[in-house]
C-alpha atoms as a PDB file:
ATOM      1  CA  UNK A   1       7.057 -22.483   5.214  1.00  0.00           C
ATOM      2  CA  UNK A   2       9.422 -21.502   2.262  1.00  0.00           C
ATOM      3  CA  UNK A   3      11.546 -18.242   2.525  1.00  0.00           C
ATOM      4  CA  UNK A   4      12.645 -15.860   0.423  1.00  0.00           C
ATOM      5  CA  UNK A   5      15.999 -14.756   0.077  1.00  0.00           C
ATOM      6  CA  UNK A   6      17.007 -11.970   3.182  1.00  0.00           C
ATOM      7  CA  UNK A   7      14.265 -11.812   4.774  1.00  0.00           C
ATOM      8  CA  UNK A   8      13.046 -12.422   8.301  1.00  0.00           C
ATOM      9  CA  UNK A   9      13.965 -15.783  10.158  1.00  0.00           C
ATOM     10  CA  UNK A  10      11.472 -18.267   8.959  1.00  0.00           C
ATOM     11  CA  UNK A  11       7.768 -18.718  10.842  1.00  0.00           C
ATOM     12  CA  UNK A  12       8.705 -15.949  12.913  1.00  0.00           C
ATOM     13  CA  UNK A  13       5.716 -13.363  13.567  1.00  0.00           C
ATOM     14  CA  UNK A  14       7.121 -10.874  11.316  1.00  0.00           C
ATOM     15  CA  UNK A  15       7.931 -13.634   8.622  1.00  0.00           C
ATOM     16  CA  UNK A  16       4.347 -15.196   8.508  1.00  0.00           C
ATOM     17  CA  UNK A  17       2.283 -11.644   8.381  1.00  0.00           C
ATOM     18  CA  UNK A  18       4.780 -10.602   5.432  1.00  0.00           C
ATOM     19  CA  UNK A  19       4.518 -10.516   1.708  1.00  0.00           C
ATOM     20  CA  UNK A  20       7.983 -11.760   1.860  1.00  0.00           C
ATOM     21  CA  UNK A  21       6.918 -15.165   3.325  1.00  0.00           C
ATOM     22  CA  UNK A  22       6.236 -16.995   0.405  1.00  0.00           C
ATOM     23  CA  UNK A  23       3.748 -19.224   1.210  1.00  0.00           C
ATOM     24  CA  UNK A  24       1.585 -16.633   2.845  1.00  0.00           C
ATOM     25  CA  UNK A  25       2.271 -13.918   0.038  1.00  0.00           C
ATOM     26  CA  UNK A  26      -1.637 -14.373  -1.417  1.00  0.00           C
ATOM     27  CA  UNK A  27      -3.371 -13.638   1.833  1.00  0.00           C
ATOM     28  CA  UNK A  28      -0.899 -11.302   3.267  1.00  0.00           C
ATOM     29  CA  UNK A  29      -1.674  -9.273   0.034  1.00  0.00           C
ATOM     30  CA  UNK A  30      -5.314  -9.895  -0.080  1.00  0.00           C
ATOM     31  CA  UNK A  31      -5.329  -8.027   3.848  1.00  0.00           C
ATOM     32  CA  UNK A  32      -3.483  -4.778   2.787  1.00  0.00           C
ATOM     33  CA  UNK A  33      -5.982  -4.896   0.081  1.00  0.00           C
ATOM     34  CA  UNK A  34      -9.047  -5.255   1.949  1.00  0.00           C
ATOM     35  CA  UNK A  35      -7.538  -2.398   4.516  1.00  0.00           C
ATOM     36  CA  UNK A  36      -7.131   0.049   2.030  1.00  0.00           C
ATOM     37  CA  UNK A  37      -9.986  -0.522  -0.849  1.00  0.00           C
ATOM     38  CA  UNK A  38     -12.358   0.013   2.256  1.00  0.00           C
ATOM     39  CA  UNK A  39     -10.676   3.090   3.576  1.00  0.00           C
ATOM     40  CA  UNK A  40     -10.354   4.988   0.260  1.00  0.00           C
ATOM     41  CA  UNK A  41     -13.943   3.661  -0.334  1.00  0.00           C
ATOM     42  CA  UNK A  42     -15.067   5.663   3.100  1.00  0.00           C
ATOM     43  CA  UNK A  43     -12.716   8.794   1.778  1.00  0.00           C
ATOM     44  CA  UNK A  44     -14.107   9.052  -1.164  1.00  0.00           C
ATOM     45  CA  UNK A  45     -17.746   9.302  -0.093  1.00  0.00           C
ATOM     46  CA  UNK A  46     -17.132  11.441   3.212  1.00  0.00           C
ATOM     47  CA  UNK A  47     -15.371  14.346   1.728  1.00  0.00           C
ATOM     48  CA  UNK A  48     -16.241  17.887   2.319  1.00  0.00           C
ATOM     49  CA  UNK A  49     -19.078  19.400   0.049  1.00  0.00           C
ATOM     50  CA  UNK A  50     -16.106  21.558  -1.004  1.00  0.00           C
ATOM     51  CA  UNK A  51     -13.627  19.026  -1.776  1.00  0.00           C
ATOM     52  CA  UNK A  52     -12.916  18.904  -5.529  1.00  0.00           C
ATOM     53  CA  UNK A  53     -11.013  15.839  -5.367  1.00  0.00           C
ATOM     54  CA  UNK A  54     -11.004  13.338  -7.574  1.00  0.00           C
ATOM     55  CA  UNK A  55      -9.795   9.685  -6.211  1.00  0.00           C
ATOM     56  CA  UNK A  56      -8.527   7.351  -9.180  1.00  0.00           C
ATOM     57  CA  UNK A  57      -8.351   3.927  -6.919  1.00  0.00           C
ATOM     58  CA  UNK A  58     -10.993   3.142  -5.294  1.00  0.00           C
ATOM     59  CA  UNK A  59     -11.045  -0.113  -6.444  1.00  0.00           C
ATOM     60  CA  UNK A  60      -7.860  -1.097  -7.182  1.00  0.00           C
ATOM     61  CA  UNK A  61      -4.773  -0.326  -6.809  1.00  0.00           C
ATOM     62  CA  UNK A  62      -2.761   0.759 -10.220  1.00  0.00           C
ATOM     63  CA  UNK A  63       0.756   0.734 -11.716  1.00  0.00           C
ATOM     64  CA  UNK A  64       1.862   3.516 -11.884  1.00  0.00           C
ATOM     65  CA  UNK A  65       2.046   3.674 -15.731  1.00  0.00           C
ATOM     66  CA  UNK A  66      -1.385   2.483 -16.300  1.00  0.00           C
ATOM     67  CA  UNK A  67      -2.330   5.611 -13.897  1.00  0.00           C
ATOM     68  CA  UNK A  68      -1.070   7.682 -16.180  1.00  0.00           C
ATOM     69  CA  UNK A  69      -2.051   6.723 -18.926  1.00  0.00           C
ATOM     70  CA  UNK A  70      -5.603   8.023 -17.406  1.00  0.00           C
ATOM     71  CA  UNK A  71      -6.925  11.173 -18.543  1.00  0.00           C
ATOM     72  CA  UNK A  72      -6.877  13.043 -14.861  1.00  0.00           C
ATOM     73  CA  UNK A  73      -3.350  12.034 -14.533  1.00  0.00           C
ATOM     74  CA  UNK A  74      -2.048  13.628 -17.519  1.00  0.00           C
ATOM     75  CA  UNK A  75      -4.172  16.867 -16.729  1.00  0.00           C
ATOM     76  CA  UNK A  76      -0.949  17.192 -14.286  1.00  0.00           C
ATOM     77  CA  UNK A  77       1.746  16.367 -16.699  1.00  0.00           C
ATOM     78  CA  UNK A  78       2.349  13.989 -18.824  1.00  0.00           C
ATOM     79  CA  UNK A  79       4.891  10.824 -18.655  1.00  0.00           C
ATOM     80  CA  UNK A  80       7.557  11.845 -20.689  1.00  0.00           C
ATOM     81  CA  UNK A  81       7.630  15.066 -17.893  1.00  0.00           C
ATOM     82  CA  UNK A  82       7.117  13.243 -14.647  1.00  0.00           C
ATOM     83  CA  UNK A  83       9.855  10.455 -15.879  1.00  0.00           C
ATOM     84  CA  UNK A  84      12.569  13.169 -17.027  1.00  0.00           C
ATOM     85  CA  UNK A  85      11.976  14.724 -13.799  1.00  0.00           C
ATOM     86  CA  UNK A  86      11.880  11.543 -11.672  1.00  0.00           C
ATOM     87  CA  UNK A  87      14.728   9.996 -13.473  1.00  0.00           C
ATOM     88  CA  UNK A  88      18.035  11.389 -11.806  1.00  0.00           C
ATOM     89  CA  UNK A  89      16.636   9.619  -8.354  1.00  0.00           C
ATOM     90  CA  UNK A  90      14.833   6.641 -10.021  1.00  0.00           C
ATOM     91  CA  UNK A  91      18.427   5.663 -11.460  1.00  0.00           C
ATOM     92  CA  UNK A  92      20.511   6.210  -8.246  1.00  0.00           C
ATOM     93  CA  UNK A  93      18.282   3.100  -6.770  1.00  0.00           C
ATOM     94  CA  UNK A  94      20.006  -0.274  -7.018  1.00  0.00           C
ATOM     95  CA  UNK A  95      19.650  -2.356  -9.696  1.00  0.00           C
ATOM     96  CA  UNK A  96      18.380  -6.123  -8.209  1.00  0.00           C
ATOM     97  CA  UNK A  97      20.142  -8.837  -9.081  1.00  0.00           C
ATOM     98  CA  UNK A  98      22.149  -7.253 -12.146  1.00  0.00           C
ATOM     99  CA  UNK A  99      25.112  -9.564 -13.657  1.00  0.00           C
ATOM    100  CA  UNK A 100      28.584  -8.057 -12.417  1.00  0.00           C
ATOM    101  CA  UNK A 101      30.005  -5.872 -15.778  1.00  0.00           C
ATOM    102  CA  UNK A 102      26.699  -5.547 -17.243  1.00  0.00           C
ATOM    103  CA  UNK A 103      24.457  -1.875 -17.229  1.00  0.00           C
ATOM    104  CA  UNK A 104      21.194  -1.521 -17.149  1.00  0.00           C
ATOM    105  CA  UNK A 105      19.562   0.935 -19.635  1.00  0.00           C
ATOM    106  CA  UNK A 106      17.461   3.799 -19.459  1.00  0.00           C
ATOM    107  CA  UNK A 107      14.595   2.524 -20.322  1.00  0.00           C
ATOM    108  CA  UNK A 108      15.040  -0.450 -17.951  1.00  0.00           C
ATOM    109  CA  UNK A 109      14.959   2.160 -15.488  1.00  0.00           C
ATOM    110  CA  UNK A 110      11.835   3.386 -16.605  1.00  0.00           C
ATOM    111  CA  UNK A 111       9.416   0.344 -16.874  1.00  0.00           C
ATOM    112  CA  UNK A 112      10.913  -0.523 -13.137  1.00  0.00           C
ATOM    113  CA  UNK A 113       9.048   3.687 -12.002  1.00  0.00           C
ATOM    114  CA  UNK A 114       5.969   2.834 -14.411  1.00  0.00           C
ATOM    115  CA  UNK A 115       5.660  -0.705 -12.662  1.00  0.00           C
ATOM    116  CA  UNK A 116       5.118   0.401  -9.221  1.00  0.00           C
ATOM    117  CA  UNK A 117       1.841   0.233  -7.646  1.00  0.00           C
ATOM    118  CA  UNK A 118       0.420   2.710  -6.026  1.00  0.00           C
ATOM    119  CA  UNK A 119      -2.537   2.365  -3.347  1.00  0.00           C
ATOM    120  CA  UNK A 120      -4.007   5.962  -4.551  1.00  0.00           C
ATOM    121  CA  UNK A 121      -3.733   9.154  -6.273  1.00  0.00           C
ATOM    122  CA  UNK A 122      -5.918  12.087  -5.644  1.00  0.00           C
ATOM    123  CA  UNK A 123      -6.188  15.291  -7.601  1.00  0.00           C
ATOM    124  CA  UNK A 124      -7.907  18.611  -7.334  1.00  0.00           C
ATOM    125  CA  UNK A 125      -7.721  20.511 -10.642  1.00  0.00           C
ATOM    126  CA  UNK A 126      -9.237  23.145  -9.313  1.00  0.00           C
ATOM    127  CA  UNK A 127      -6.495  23.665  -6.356  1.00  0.00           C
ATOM    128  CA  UNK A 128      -4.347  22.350  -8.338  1.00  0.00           C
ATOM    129  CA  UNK A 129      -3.107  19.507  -5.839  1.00  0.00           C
ATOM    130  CA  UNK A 130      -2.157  16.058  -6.368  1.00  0.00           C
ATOM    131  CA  UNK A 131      -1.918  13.561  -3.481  1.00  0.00           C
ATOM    132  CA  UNK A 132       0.450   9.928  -3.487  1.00  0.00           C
ATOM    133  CA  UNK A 133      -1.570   7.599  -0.997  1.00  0.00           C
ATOM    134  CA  UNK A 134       0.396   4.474   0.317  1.00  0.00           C
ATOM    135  CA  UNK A 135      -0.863   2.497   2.815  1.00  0.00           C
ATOM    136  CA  UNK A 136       1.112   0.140   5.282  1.00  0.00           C
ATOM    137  CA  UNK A 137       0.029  -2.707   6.801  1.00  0.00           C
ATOM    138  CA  UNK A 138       2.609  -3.519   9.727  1.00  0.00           C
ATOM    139  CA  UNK A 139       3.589  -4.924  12.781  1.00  0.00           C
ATOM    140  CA  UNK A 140       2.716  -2.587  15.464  1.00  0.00           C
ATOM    141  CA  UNK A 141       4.298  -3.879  18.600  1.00  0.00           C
ATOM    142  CA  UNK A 142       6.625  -0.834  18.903  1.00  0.00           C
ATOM    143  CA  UNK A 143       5.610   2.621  19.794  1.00  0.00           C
ATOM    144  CA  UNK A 144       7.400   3.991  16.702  1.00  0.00           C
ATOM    145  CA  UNK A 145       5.784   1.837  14.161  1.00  0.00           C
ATOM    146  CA  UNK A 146       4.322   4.694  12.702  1.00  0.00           C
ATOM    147  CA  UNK A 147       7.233   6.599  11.985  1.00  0.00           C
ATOM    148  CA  UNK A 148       9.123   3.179  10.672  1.00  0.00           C
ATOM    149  CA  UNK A 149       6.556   2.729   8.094  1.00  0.00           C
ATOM    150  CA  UNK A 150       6.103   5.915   6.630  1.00  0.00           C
ATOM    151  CA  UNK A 151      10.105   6.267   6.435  1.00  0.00           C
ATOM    152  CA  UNK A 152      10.011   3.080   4.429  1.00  0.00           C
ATOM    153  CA  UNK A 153       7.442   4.582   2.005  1.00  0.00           C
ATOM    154  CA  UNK A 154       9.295   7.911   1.294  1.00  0.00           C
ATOM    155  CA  UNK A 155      12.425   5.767   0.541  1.00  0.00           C
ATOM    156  CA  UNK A 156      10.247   3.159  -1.978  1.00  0.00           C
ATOM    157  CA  UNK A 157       8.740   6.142  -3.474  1.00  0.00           C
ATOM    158  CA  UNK A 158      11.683   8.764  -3.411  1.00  0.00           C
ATOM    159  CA  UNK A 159      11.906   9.009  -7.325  1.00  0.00           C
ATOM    160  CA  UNK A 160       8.326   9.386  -7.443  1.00  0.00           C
ATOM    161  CA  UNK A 161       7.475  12.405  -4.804  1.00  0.00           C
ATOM    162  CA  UNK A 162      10.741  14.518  -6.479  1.00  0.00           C
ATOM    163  CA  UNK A 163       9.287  14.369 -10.288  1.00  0.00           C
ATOM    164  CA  UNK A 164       5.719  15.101  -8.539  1.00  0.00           C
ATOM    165  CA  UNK A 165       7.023  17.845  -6.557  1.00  0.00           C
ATOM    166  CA  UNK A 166       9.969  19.040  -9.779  1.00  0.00           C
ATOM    167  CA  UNK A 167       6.877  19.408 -11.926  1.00  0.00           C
ATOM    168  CA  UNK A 168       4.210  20.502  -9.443  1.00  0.00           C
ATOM    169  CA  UNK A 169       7.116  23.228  -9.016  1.00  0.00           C
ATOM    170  CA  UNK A 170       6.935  24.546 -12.464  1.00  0.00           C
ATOM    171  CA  UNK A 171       3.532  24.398 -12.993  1.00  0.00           C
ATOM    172  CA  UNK A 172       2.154  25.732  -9.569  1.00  0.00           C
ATOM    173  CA  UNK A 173       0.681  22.229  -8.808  1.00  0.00           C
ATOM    174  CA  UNK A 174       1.908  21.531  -4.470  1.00  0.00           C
ATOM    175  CA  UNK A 175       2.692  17.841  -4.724  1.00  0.00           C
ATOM    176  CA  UNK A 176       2.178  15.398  -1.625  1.00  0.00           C
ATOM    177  CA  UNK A 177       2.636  12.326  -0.100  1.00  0.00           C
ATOM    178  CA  UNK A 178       0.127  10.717   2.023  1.00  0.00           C
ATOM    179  CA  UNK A 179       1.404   7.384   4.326  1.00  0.00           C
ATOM    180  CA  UNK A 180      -1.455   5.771   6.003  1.00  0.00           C
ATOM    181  CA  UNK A 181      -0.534   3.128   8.570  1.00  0.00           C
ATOM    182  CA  UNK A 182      -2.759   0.277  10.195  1.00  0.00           C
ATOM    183  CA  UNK A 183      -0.922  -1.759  13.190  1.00  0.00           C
ATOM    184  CA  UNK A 184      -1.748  -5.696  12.273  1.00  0.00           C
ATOM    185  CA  UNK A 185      -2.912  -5.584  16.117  1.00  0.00           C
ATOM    186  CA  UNK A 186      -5.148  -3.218  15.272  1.00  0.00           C
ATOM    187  CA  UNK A 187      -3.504  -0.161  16.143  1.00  0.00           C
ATOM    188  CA  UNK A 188      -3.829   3.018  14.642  1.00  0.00           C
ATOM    189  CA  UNK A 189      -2.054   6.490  15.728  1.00  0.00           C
ATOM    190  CA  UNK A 190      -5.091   8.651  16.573  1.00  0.00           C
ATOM    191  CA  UNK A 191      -3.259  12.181  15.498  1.00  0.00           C
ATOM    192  CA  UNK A 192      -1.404  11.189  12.422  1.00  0.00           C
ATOM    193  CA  UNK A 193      -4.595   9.786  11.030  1.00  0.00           C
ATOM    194  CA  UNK A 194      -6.762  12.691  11.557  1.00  0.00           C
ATOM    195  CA  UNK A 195      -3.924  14.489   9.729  1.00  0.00           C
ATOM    196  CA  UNK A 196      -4.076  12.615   6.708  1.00  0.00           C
ATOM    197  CA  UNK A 197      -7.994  12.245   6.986  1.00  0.00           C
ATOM    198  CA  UNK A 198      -7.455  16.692   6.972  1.00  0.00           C
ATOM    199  CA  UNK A 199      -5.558  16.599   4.247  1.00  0.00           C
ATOM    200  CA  UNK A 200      -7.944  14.666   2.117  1.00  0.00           C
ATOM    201  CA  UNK A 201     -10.399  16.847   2.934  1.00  0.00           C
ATOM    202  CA  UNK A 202     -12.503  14.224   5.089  1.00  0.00           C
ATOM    203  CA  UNK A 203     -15.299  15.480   6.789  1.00  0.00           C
ATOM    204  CA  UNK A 204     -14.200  15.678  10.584  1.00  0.00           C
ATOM    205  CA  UNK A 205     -17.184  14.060  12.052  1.00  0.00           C
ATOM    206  CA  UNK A 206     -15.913  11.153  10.266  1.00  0.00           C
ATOM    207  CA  UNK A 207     -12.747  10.952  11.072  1.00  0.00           C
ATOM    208  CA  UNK A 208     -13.609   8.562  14.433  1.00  0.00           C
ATOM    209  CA  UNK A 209     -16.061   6.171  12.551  1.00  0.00           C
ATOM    210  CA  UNK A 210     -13.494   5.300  10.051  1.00  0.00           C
ATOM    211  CA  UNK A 211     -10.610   4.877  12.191  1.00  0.00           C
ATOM    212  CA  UNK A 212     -13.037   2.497  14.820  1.00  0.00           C
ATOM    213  CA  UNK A 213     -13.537   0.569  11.453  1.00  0.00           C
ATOM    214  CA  UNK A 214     -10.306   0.088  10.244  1.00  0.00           C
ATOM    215  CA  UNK A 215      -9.077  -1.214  13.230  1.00  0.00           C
ATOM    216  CA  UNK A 216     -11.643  -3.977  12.973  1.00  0.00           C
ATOM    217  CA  UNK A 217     -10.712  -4.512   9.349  1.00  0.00           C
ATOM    218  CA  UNK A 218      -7.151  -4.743  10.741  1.00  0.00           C
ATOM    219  CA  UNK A 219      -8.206  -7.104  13.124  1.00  0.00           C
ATOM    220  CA  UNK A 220     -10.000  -9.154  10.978  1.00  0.00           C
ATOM    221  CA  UNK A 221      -7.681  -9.573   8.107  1.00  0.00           C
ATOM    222  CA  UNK A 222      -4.890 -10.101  10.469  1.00  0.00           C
ATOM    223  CA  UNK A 223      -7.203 -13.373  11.516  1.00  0.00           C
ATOM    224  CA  UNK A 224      -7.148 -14.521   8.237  1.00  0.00           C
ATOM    225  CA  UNK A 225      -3.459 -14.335   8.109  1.00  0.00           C
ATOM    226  CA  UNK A 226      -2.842 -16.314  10.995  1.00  0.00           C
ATOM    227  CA  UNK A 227      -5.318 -18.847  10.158  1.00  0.00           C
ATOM    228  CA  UNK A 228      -3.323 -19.330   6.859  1.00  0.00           C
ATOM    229  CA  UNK A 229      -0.404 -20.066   8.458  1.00  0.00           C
ATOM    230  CA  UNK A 230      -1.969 -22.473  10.477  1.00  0.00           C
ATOM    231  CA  UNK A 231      -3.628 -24.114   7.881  1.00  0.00           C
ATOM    232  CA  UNK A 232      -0.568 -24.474   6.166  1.00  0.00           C
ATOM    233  CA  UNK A 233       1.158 -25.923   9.084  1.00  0.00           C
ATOM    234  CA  UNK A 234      -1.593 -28.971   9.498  1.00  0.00           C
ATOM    235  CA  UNK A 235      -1.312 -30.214   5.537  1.00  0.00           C
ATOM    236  CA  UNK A 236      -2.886 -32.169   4.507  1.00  0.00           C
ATOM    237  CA  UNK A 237      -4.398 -33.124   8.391  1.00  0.00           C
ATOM    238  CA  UNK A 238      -6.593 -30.004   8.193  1.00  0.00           C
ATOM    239  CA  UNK A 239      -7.669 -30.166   4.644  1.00  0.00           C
ATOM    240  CA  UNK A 240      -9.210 -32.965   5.492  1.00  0.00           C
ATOM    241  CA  UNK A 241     -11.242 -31.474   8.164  1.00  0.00           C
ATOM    242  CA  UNK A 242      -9.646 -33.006  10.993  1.00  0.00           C
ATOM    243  CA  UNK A 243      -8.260 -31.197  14.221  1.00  0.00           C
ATOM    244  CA  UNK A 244     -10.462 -28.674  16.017  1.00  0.00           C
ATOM    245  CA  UNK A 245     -12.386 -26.711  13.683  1.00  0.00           C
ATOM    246  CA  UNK A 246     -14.013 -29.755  12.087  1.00  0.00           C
ATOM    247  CA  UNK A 247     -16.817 -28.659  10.165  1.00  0.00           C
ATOM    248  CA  UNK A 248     -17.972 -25.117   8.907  1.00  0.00           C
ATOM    249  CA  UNK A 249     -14.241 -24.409   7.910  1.00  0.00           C
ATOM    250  CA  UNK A 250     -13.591 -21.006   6.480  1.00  0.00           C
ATOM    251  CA  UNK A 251     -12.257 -20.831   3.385  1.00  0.00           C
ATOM    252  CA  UNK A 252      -8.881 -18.977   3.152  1.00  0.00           C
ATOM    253  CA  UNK A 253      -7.694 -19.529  -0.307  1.00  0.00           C
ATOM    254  CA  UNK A 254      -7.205 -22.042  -3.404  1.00  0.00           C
ATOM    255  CA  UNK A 255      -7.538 -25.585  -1.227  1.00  0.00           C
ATOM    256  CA  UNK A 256      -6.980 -24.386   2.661  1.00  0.00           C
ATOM    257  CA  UNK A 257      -9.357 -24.483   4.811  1.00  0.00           C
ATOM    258  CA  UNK A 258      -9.521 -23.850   8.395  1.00  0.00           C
END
């Protein structure tokens, strides 16, 4: 399996169910995908009769840029505002891979904020609230996975959550991050996803039926990763067909099968 630079020691567990391992980058994506179009999907049509939410990624996720480019989004503010007041911690964030002597302009600064993705944004015009949803898929074999992954999140999206939170400030908008977090084994933390399915104004009896199914979703995405890798390891062998599976392969992607 190839590796990218700094990253975990090759075909370990953590390597192999990572974006960062390049050969399993496609499916690795495709899971946190899968997780969180069908969670948002179950958000969006169990909300309270009062919610007055609007969800702009459903579907997809977005850069941020093209986001805001949306009409909801720049009921909030527009970009000039969000990057002036987003800037100051968007440019304290290293530079990757930035020839010693040379800088790196403003407006390279910029298109790196208006490139991220994010998994979701919700606004409430009416309550004038707007809500950053990030999702993490992760290893969950530690108790404090939870807290590992959403401390990642607020440090990717730093820049982000102060020019929400700098404008929400001046225009009497409350600004807020939401970090959901799925264990690849399946777990998830019972109380800080009934807070997060609270603050998106999820109807409560809900709140169990969509956990129960994204821990199967977890489950079976993180099937399809390890079949990848496994795939991967037989070559050409189990393109073929040969090995144990033998017929009625499942497709995992481009010419794999397993």
């Amino acid at each position: 399996m190839r590796r990218a630079k700094g990253e975990l020691p090759k075909e370990t567990l953590g390597h192999i169910q990572s974006a960062g391992c390049l050969g399993q980058k496609e499916v690795v994506t495709a899971a946190h995908n899968a997780c969180i179009r069908e969670l948002l999907q179950k958000v969006d049509v169990h909300g309270k009769a009062d919610r007055h939410m609007k969800l702009l990624t459903v579907e997809t996720e977005n850069r941020l840029g093209t986001l805001w480019d949306q009409e909801q989004c720049t009921q909030f503010c527009s970009k000039d505002e969000l990057w002036e007041a987003a800037k100051e911690e968007e440019m304290k964030i290293p530079w990757k891979e930035v020839n010693e002597g040379s800088s790196v302009s403003e407006e390279q600064y910029q298109e790196r904020l208006w490139r991220r993705r994010l998994d979701g944004i919700e606004l409430d015009t009416v309550n004038k609230k707007i809500l950053a949803i990030e999702f993490k898929r992760t290893r969950d074999a530690r108790s404090n996975y939870v807290e590992k992954a959403t401390a990642v999140v607020q440090e990717q999206y730093t820049s982000l959550l102060t020019g929400l939170q700098a404008v929400g400030q001046v225009k009497g908008w409350k600004a807020q991050q939401i970090v959901l977090v799925g264990g690849t084994c399946g777990s998830v933390h019972v109380e800080s996803f009934n807070k997060n399915m609270k603050a998106l104004r999820v109807l409560e009896s809900k709140w169990d039926p969509i956990r129960q199914k994204l821990v199967m979703r977890l489950l079976e995405e993180q099937d399809r990763v390890l079949r990848s890798y496994f795939a991967q390891k037989g070559g050409a062998r189990c393109q073929r067909g040969e090995g144990t599976h033998g017929k009625g392969r499942e497709h995992v992607k481009w010419d794999m099968y397993v």
